[in-house]
N, C-alpha and C. Protein backbone atom coordinates (compact mmCIF):
# COMPACT_ATOMS: atom_id res chain seq x y z
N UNK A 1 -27.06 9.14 175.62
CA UNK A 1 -26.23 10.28 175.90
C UNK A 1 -25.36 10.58 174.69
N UNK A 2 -25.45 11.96 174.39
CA UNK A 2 -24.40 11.95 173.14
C UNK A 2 -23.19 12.28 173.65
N UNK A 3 -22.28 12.48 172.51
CA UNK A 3 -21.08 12.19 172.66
C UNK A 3 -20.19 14.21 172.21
N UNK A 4 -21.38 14.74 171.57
CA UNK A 4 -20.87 15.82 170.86
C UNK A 4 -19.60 16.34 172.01
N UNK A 5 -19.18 17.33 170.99
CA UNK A 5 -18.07 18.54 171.87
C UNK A 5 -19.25 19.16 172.86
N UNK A 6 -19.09 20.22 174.31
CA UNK A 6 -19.76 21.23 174.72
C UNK A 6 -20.16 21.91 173.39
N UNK A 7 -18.75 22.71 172.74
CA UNK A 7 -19.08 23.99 171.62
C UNK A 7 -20.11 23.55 170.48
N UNK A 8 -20.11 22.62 170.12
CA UNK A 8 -20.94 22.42 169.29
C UNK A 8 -22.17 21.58 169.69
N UNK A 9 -22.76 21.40 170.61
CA UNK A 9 -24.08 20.99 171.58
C UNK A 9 -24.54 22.18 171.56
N UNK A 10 -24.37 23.18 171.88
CA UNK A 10 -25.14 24.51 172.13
C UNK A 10 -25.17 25.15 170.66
N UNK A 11 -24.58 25.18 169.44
CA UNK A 11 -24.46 25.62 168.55
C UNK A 11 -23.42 26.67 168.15
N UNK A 12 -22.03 27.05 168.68
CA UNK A 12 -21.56 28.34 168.69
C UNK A 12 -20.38 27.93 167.67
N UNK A 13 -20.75 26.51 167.28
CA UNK A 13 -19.39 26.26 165.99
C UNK A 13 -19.91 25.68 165.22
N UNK A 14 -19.90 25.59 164.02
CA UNK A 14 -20.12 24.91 162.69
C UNK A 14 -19.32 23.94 162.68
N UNK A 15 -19.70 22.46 162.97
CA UNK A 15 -18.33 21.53 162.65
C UNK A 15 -17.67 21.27 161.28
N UNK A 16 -18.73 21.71 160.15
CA UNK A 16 -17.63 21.36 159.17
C UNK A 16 -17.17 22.52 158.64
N UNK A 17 -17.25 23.74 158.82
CA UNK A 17 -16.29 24.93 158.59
C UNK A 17 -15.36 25.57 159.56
N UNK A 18 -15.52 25.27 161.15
CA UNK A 18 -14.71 25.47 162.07
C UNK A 18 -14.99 27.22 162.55
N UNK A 19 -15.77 27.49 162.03
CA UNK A 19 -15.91 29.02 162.40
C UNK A 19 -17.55 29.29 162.81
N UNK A 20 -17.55 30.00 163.23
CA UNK A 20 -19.02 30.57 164.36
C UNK A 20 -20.15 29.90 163.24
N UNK A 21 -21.53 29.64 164.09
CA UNK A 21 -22.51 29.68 163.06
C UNK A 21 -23.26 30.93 162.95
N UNK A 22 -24.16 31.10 161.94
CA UNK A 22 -24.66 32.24 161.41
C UNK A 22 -25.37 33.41 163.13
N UNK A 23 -25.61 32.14 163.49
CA UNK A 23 -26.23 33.12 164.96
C UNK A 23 -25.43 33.57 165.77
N UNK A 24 -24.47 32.84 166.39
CA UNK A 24 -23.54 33.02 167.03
C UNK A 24 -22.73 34.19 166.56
N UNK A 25 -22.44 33.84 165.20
CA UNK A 25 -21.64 35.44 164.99
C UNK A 25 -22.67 36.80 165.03
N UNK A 26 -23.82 36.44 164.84
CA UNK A 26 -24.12 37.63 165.11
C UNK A 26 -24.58 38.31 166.02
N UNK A 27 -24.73 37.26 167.35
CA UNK A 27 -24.30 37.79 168.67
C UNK A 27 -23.11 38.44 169.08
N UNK A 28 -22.21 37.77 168.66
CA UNK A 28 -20.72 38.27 169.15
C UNK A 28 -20.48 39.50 168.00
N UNK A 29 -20.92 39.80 166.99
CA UNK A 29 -20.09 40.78 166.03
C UNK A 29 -21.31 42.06 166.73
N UNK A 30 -21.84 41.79 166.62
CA UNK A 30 -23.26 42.72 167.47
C UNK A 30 -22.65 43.39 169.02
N UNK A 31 -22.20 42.50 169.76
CA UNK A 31 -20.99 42.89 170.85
C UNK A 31 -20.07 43.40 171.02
N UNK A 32 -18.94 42.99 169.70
CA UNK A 32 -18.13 43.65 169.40
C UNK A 32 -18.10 45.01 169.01
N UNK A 33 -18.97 45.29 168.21
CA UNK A 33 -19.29 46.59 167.75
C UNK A 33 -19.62 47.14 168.93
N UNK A 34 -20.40 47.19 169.70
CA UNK A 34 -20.66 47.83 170.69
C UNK A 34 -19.45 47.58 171.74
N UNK A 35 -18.99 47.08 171.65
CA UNK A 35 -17.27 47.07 172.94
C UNK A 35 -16.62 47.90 172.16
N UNK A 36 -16.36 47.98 171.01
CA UNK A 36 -15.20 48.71 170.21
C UNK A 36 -15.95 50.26 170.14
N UNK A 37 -16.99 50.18 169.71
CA UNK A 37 -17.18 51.97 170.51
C UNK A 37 -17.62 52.78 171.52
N UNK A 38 -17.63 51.82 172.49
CA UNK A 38 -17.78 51.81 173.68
C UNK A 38 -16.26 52.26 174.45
N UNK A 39 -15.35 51.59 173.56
CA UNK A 39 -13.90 51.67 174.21
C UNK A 39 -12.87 52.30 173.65
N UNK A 40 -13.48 53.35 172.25
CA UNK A 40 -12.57 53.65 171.30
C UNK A 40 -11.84 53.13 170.00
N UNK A 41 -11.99 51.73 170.22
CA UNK A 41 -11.16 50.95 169.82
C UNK A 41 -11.62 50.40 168.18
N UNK A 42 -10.22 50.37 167.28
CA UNK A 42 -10.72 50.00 166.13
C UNK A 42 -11.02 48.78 165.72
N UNK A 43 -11.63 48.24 164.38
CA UNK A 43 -12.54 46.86 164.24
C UNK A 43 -12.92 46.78 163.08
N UNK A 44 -12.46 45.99 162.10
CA UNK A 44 -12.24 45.87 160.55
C UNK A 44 -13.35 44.42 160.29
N UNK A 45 -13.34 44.64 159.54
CA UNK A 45 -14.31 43.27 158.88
C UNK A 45 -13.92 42.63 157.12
N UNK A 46 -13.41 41.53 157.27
CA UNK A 46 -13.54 40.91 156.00
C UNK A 46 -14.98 40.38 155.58
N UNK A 47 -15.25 40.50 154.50
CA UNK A 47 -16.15 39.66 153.58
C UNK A 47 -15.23 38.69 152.35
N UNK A 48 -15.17 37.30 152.33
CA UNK A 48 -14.39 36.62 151.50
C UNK A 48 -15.80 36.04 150.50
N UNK A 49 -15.87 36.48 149.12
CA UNK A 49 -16.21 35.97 148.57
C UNK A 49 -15.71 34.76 147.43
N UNK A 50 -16.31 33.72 147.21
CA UNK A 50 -15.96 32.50 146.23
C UNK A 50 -16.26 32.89 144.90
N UNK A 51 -15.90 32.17 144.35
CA UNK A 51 -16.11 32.62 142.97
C UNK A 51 -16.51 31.76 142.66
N UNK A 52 -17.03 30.22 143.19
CA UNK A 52 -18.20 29.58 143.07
C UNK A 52 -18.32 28.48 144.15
N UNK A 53 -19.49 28.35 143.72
CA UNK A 53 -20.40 27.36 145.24
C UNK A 53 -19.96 26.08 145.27
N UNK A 54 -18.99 25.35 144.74
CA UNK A 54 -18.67 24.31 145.63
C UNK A 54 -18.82 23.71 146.75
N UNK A 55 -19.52 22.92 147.09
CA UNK A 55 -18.96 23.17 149.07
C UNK A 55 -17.86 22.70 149.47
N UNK A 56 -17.31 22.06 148.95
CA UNK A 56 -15.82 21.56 149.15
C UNK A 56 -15.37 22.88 148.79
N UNK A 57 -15.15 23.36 148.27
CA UNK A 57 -14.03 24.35 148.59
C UNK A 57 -14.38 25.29 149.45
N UNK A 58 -16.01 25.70 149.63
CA UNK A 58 -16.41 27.02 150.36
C UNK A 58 -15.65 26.24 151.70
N UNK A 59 -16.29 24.97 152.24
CA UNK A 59 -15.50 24.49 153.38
C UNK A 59 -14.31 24.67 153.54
N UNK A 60 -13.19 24.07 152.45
CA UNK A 60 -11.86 23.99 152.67
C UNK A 60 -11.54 25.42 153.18
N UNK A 61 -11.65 26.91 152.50
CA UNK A 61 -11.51 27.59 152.52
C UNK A 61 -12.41 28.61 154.03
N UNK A 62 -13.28 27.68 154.22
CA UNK A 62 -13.55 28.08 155.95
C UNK A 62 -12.88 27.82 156.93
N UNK A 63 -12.27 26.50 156.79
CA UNK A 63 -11.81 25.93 157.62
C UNK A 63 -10.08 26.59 157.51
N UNK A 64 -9.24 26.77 156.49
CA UNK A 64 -7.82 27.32 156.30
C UNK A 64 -8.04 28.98 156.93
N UNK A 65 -9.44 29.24 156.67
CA UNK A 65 -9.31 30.71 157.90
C UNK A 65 -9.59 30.74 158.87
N UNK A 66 -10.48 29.81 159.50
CA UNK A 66 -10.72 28.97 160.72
C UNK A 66 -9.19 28.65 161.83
N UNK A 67 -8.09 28.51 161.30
CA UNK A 67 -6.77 27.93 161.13
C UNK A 67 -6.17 29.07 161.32
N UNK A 68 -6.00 29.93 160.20
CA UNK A 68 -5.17 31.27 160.43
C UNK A 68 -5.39 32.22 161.45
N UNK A 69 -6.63 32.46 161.58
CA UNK A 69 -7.11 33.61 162.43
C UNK A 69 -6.36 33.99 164.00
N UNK A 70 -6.38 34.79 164.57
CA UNK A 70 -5.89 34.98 165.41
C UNK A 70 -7.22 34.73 166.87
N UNK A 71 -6.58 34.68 167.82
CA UNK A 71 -7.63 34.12 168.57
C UNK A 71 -8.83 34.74 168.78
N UNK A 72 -8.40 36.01 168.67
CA UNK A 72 -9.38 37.50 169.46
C UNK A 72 -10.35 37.57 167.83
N UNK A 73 -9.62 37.03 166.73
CA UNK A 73 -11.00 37.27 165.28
C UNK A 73 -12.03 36.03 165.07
N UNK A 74 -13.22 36.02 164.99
CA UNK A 74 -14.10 35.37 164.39
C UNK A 74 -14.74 34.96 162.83
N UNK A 75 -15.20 34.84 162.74
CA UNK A 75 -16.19 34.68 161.35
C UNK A 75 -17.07 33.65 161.65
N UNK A 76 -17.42 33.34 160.21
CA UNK A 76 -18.75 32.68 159.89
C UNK A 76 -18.69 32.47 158.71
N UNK A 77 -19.39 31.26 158.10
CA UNK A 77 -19.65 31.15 156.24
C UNK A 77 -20.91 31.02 156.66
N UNK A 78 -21.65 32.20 155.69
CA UNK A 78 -22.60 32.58 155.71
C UNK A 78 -23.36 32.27 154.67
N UNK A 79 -24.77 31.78 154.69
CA UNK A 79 -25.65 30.84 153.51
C UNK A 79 -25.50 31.70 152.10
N UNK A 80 -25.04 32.69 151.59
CA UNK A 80 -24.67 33.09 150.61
C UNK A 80 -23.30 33.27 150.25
N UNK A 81 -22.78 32.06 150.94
CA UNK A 81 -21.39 31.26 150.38
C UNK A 81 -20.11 32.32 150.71
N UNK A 82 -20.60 33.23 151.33
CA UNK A 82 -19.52 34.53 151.68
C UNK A 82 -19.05 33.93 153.20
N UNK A 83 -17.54 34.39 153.39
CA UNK A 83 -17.19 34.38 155.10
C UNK A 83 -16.70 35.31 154.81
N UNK A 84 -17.32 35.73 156.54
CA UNK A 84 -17.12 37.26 157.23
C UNK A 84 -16.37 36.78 158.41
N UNK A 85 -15.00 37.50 158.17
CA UNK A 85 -14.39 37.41 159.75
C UNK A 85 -14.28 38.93 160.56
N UNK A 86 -14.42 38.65 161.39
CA UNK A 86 -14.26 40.16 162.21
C UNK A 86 -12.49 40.13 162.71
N UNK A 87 -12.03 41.04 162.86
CA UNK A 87 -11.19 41.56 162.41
C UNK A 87 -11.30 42.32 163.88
N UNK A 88 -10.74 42.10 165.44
CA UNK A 88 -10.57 42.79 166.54
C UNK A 88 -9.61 43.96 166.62
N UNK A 89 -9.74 45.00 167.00
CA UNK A 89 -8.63 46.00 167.02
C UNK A 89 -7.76 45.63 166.17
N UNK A 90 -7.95 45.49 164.93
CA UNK A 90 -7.65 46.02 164.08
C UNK A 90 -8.03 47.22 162.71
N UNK A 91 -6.75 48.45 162.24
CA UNK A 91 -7.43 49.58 161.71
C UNK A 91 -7.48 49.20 160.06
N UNK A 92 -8.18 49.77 159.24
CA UNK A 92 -8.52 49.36 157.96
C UNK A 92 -7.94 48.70 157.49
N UNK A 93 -6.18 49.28 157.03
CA UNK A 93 -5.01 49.00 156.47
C UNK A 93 -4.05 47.61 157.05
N UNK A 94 -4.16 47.26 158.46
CA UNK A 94 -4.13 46.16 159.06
C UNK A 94 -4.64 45.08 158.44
N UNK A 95 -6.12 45.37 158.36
CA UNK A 95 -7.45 44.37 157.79
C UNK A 95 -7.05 43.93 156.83
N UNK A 96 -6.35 44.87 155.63
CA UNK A 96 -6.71 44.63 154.23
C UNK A 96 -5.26 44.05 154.18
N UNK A 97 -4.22 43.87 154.92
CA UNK A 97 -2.99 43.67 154.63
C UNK A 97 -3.19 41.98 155.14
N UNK A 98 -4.16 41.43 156.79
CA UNK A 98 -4.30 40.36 156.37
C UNK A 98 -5.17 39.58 156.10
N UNK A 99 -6.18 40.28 154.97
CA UNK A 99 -6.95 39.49 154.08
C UNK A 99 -6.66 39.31 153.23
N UNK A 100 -5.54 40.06 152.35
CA UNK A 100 -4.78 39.87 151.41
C UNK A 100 -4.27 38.76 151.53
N UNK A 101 -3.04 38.20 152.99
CA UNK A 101 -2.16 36.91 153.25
C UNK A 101 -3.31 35.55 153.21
N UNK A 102 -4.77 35.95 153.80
CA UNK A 102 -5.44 34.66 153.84
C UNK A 102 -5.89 34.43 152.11
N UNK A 103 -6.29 35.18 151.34
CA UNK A 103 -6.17 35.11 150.26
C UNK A 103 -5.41 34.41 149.52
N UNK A 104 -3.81 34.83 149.50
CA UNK A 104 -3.23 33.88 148.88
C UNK A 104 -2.98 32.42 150.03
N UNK A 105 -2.99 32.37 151.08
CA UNK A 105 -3.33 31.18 151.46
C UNK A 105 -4.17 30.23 150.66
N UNK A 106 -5.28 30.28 150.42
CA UNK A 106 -6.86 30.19 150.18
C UNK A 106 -6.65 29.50 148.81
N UNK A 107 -5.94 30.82 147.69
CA UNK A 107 -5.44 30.36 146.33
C UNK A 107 -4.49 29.25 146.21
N UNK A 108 -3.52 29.60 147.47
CA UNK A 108 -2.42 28.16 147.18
C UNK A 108 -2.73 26.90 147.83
N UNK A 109 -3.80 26.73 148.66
CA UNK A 109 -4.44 25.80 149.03
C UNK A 109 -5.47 24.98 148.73
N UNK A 110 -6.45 25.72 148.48
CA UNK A 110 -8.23 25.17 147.74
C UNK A 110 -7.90 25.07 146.18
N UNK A 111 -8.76 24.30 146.07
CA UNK A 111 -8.98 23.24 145.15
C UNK A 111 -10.90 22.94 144.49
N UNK A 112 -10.87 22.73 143.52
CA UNK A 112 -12.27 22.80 143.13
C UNK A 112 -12.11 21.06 143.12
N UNK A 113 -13.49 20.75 142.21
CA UNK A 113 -13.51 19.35 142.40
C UNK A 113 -12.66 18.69 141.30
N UNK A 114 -11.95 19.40 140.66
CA UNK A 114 -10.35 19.11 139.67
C UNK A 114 -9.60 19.79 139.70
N UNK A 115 -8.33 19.16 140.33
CA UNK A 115 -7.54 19.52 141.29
C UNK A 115 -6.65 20.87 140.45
N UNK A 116 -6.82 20.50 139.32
CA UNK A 116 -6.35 22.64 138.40
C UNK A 116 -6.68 23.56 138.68
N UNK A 117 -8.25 23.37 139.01
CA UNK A 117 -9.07 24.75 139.60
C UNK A 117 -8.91 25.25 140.80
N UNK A 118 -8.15 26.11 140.67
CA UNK A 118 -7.88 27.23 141.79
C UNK A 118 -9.09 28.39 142.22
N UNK A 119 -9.10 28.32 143.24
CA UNK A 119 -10.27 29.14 144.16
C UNK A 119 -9.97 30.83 143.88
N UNK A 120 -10.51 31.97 143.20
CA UNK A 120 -10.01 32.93 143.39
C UNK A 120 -11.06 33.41 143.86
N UNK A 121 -11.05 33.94 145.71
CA UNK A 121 -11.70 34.48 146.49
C UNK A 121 -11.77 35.99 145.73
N UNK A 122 -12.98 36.84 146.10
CA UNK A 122 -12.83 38.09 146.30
C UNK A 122 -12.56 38.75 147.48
N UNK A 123 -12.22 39.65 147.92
CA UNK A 123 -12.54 40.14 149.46
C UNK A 123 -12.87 41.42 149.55
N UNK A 124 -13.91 41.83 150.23
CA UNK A 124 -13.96 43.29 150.33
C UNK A 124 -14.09 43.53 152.10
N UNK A 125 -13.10 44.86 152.88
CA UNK A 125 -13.19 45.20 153.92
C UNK A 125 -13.50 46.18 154.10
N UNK A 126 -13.72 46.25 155.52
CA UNK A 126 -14.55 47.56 155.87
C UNK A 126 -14.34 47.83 157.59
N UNK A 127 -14.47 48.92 158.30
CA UNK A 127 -13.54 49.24 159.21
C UNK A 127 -14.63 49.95 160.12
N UNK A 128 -14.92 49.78 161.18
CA UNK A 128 -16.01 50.51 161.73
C UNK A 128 -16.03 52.01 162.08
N UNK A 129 -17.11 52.67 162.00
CA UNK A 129 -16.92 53.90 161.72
C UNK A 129 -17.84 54.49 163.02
N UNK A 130 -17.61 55.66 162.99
CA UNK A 130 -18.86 56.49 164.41
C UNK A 130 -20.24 56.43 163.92
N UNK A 131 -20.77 56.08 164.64
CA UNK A 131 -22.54 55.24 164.43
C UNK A 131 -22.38 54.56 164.08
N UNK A 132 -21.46 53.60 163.80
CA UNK A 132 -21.69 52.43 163.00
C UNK A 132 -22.45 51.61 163.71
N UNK A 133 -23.25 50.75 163.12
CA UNK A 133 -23.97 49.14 164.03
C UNK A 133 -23.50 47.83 162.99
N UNK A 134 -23.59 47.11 163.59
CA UNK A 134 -23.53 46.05 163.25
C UNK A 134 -23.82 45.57 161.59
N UNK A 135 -25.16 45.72 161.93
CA UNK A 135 -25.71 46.00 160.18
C UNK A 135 -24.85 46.98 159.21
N UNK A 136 -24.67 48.12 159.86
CA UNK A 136 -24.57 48.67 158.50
C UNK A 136 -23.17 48.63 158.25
N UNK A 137 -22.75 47.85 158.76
CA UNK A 137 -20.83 47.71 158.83
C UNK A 137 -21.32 46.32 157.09
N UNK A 138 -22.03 45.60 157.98
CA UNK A 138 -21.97 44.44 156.69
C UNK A 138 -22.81 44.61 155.72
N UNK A 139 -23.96 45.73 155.95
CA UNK A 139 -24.22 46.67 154.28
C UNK A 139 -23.34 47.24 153.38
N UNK A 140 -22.17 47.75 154.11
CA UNK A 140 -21.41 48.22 153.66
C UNK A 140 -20.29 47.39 152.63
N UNK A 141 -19.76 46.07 153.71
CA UNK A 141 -18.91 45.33 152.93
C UNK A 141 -20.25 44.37 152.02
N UNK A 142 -21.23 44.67 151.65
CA UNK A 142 -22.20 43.90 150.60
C UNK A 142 -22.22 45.06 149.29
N UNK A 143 -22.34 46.36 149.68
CA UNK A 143 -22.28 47.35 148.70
C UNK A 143 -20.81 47.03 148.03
N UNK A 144 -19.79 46.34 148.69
CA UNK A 144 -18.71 46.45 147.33
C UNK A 144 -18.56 45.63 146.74
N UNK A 145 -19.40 44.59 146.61
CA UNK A 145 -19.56 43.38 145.68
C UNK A 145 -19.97 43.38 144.49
């Protein structure tokens, strides 16, 4: 008999980044989108990019937004070293005000594998729009990279 958590027996958490796995989020961001224009309601999306592949830091830096987030936002670190958090009723300017704060979180926290090297994330957001789907919300935050 194992011993795992429920959440992570079924797969809906990554244990060593603390945030959704690649499937899971894209059930739920796939949902979301469709609840949020279903209901009016606005829905922002970060993309946090690294500025290199470490996994110690891509982790550290999953896990410190893993930490911050508010309950109702998700993400994921996604196999091309990017995390995407979704961003619930919240409108563009919201988004970008706190991806900015996890940012410098991120910088004053992570660490490369010598302890000088500071992490400088990129981030690009993006805010759901009429027709939007799922996809083309995160084509979108990939076009500003």
């Amino acid at each position: 008999m194992s011993i795992e958590t429920p959440c992570i027996a079924v797969c809906l958490l990554d244990p060593r980044s603390g945030l959704l796995t690649t499937a899971a989020f894209e059930r739920d961001f796939a949902t979301a989108v469709y609840q949020a224009q279903t209901r009016g309601e606005s829905l922002s999306v970060a993309r946090f990019n690294l500025d290199r592949s470490d996994p110690r830091a891509r982790f550290d830096a999953a896990r410190i937004i893993s930490r911050l987030m508010r309950k109702m936002d998700f993400g994921a670190l996604h196999s091309d070293d990017a995390i995407v958090v979704v961003f619930a009723e919240t409108d563009l300017r919201a988004a970008q005000s706190i991806a900015r704060r996890l940012v410098s979180v991120i910088r004053q926290t992570s660490h490369g594998p010598r302890r000088e090297a500071r992490i400088e994330p990129e981030v690009g957001v993006a805010t759901l729009m009429p027709g939007d789907t799922a996809r083309s919300i995160l084509a979108r935050l990939a076009d500003q990279d």
